[in-house]
C-alpha atoms as a PDB file:
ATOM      1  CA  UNK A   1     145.854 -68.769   6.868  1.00  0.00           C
ATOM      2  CA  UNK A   2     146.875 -70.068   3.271  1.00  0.00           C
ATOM      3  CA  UNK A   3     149.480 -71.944   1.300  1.00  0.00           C
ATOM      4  CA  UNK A   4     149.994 -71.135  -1.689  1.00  0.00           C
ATOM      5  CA  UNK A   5     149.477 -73.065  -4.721  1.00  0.00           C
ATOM      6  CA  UNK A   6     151.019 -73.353  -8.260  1.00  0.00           C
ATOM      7  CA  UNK A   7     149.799 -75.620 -10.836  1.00  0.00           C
ATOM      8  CA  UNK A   8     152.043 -77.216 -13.570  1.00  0.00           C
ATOM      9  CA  UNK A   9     149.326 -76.842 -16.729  1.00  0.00           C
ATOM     10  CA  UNK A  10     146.767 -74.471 -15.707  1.00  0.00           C
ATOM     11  CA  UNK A  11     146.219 -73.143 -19.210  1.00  0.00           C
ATOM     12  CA  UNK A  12     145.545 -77.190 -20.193  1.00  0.00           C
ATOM     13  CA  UNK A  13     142.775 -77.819 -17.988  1.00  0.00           C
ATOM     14  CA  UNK A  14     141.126 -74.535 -18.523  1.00  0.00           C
ATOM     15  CA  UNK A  15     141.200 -75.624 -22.417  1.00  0.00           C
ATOM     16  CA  UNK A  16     139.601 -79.242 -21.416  1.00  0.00           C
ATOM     17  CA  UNK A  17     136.877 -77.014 -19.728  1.00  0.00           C
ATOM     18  CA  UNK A  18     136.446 -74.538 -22.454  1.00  0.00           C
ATOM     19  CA  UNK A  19     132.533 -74.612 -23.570  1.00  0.00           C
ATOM     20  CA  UNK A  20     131.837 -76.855 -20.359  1.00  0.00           C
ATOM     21  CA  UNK A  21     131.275 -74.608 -17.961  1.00  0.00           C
ATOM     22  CA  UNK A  22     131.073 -70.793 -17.222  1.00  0.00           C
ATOM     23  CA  UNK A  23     132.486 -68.817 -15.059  1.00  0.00           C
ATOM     24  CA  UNK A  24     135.560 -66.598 -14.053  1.00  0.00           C
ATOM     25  CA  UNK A  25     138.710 -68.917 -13.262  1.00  0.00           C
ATOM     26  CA  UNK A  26     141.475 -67.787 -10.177  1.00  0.00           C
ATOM     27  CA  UNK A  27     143.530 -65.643 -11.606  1.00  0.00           C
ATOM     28  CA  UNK A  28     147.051 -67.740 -11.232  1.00  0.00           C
ATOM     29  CA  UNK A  29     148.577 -65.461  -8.740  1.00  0.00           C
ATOM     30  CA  UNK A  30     145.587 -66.238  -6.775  1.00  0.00           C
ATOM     31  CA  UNK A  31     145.508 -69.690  -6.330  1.00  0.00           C
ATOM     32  CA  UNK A  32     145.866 -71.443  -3.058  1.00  0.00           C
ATOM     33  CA  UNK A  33     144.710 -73.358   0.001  1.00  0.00           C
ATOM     34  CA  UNK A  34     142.583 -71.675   2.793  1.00  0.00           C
ATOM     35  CA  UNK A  35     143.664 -73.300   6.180  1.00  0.00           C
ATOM     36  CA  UNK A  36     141.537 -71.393   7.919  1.00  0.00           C
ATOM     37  CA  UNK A  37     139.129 -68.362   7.351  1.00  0.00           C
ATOM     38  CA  UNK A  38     138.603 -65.846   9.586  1.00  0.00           C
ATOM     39  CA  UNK A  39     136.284 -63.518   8.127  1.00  0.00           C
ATOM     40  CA  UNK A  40     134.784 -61.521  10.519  1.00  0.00           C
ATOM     41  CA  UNK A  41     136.193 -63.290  13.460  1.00  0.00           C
ATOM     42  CA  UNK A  42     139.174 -62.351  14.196  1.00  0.00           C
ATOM     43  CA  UNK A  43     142.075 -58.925  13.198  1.00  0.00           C
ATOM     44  CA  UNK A  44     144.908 -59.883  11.730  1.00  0.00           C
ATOM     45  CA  UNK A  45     146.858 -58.595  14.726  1.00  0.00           C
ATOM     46  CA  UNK A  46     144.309 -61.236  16.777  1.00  0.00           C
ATOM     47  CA  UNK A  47     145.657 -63.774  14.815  1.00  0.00           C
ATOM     48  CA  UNK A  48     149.378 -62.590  14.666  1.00  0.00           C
ATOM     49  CA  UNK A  49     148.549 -62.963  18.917  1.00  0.00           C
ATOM     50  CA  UNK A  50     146.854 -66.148  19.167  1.00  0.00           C
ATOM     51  CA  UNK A  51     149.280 -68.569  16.652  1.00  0.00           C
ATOM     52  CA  UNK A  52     152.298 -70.438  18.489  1.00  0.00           C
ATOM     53  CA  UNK A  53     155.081 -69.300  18.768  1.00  0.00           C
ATOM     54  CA  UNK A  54     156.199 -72.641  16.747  1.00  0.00           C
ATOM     55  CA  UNK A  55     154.644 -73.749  13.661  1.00  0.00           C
ATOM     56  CA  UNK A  56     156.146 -77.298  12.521  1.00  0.00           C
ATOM     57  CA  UNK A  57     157.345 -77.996   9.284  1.00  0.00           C
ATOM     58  CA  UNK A  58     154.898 -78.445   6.985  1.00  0.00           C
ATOM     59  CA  UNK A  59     155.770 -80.728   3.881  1.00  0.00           C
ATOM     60  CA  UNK A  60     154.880 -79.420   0.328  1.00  0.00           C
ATOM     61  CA  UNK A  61     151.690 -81.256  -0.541  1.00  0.00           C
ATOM     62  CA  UNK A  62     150.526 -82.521  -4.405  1.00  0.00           C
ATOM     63  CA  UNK A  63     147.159 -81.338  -5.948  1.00  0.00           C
ATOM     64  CA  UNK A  64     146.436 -84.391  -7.659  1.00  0.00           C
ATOM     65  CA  UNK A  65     143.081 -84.633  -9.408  1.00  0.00           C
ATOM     66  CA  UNK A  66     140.277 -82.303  -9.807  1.00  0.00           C
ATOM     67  CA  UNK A  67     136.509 -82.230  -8.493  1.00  0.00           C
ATOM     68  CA  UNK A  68     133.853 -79.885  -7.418  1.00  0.00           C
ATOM     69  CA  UNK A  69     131.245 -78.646  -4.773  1.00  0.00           C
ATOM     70  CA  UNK A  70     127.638 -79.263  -6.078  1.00  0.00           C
ATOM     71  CA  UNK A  71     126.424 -77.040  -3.241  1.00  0.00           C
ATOM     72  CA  UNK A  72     127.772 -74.118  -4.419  1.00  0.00           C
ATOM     73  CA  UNK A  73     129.583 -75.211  -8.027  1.00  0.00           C
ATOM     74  CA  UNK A  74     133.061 -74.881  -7.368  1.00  0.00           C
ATOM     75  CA  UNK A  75     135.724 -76.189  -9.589  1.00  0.00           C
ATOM     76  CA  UNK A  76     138.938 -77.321  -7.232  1.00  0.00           C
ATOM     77  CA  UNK A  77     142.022 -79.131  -7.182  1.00  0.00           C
ATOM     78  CA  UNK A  78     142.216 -81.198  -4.592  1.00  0.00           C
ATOM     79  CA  UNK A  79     145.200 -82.872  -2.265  1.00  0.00           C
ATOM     80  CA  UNK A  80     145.151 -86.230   0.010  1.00  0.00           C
ATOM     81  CA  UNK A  81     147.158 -85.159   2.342  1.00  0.00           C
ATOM     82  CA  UNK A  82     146.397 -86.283   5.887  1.00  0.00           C
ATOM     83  CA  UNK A  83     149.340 -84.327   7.093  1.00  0.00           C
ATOM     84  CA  UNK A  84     146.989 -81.167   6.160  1.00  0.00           C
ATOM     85  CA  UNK A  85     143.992 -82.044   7.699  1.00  0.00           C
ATOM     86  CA  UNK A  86     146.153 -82.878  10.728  1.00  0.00           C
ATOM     87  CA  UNK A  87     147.691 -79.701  11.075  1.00  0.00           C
ATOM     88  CA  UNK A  88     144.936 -77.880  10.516  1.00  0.00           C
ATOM     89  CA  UNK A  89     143.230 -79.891  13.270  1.00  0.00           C
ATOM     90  CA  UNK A  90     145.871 -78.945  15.769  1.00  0.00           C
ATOM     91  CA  UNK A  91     145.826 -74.843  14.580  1.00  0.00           C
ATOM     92  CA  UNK A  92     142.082 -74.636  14.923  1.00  0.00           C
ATOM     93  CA  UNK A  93     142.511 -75.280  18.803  1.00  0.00           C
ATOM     94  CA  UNK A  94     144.598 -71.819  19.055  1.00  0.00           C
ATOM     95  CA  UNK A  95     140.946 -69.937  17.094  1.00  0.00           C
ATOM     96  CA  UNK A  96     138.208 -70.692  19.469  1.00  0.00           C
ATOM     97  CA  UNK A  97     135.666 -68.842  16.791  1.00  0.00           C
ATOM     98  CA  UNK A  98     136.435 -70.808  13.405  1.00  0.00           C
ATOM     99  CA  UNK A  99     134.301 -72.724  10.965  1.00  0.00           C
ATOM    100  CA  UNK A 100     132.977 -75.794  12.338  1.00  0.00           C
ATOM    101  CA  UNK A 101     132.452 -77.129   9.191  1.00  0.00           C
ATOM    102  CA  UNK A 102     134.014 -79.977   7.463  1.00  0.00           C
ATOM    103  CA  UNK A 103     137.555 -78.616   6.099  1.00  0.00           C
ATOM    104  CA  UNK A 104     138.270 -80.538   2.645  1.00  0.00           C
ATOM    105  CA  UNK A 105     141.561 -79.195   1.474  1.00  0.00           C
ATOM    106  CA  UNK A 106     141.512 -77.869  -1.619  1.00  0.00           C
ATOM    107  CA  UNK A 107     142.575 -74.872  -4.370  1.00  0.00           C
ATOM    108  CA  UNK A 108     139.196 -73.338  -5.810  1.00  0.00           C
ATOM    109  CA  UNK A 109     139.933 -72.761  -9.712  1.00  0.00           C
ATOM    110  CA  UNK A 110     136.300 -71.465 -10.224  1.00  0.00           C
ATOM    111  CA  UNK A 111     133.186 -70.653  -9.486  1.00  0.00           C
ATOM    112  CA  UNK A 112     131.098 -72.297 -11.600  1.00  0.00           C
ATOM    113  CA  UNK A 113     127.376 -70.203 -13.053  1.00  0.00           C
ATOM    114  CA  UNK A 114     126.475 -73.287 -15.636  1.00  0.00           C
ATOM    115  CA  UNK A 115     127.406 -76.507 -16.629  1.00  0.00           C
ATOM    116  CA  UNK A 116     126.527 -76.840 -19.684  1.00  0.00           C
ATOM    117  CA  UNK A 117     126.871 -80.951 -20.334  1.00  0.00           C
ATOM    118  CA  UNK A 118     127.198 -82.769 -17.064  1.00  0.00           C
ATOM    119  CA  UNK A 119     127.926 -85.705 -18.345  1.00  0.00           C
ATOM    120  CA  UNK A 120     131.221 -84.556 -20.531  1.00  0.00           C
ATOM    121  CA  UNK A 121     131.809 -82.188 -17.629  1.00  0.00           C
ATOM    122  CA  UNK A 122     131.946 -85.554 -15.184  1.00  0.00           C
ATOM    123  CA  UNK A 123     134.418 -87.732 -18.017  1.00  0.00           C
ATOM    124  CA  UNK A 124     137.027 -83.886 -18.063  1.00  0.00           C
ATOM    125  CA  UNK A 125     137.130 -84.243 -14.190  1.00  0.00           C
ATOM    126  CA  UNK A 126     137.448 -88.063 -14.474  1.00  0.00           C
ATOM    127  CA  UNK A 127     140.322 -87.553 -16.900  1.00  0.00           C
ATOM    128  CA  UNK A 128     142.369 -85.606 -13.887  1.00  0.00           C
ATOM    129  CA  UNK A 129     141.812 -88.333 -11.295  1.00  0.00           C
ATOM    130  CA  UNK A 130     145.034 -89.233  -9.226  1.00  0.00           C
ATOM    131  CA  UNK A 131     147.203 -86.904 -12.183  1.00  0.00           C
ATOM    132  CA  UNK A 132     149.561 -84.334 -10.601  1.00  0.00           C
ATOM    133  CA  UNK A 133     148.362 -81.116 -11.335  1.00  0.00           C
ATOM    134  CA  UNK A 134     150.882 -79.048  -8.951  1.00  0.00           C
ATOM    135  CA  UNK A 135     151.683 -78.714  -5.596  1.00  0.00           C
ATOM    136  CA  UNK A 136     151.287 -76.605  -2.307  1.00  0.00           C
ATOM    137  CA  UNK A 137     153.955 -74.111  -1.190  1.00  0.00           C
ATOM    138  CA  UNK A 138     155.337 -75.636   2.739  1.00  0.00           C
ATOM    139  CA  UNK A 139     155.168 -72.002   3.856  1.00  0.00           C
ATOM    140  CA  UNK A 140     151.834 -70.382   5.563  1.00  0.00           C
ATOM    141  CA  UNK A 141     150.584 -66.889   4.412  1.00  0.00           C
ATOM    142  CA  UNK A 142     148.283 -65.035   6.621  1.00  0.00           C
ATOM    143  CA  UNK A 143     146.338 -63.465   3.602  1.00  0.00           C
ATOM    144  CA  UNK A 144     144.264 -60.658   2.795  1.00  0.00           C
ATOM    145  CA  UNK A 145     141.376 -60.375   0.149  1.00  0.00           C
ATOM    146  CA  UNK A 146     141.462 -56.680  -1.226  1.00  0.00           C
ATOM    147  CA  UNK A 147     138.321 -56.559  -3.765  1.00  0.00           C
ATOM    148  CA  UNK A 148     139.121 -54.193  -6.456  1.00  0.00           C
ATOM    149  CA  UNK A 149     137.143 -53.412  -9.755  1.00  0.00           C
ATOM    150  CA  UNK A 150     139.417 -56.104 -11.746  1.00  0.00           C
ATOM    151  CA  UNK A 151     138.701 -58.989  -9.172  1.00  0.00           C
ATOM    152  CA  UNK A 152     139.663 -60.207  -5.734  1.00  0.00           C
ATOM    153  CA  UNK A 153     143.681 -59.536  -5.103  1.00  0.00           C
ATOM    154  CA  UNK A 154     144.757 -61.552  -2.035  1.00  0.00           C
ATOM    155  CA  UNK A 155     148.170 -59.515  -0.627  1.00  0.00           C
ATOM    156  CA  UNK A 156     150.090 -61.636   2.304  1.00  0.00           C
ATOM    157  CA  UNK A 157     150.605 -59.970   5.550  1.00  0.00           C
ATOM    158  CA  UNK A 158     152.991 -62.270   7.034  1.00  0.00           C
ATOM    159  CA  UNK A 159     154.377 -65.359   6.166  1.00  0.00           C
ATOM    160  CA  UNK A 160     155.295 -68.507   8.603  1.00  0.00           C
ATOM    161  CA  UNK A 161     157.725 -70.644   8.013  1.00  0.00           C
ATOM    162  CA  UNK A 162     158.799 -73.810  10.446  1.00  0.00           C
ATOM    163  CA  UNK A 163     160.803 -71.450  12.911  1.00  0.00           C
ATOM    164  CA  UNK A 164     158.927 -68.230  13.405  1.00  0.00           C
END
């Protein structure tokens, strides 16, 4: 389950990064907000049978500064939004079999194979703190990743809105 995400200036703050860091960034079309994953776990048709009936509204949410995941380097956009993490709470008790780990909402912009001065790389990100980068689409996607030779395409197979 995703939202989808547009940012305002995404050619900007891959030009701040430019000789930063390496890697391959989302492709724009791509970009967006994992609720939840279900890999392996469940079908899609498992998950068209196990979410309510309902889904509440869901207010568009701001990305509004940038960080990343020293764990596993990845470059994100991040939101505040408690409403989120709420909702997501509440969704995860219809999927028995997700994640247990911590869910931080955010819109991964790339995975990152070097960094190649930390410190400059620290000031870019600081540069992005509490600035509106874009925002979150109010409707849920039940997506797809399709890998193909050019990169990941993510297709969606339904979409929710407050009163499906």
């Amino acid at each position: 389950m995703a939202l989808k995400a547009e940012l305002y200036a995404y050619d900007s703050i891959k030009a701040d990064f430019e000789g930063l860091i390496e890697g391959k960034w989302t492709r724009e079309e791509n970009l967006h907000l994992t609720l939840c994953f279900f890999g392996d776990f469940y079908t899609p048709d498992e998950v068209l049978e196990l979410m309510p009936k309902e889904i509440e509204k869901i207010a568009p949410s701001e990305l509004v500064s940038l960080s990343y995941f020293k764990h596993n380097n990845i470059l994100f956009a991040q939101t505040q939004s408690e409403e989120l993490l709420e909702f997501r709470a509440r969704l995860s008790k219809y999927f028995s079999r997700l994640e247990a780990a911590k869910f931080v909402p955010h819109v991964t912009l790339m995975r990152m194979k070097k960094i190649s001065d930390t410190e400059l790389f620290e000031k870019t990100l600081d540069k992005y703190a509490g600035v509106k980068l874009g925002q979150l689409s109010a409707s849920i996607h039940l997506m797809q990743s399709n890998f193909t030779p050019e990169g990941v395409r993510y297709e969606s197979l339904k979409e929710f809105n407050s009163n499906n």
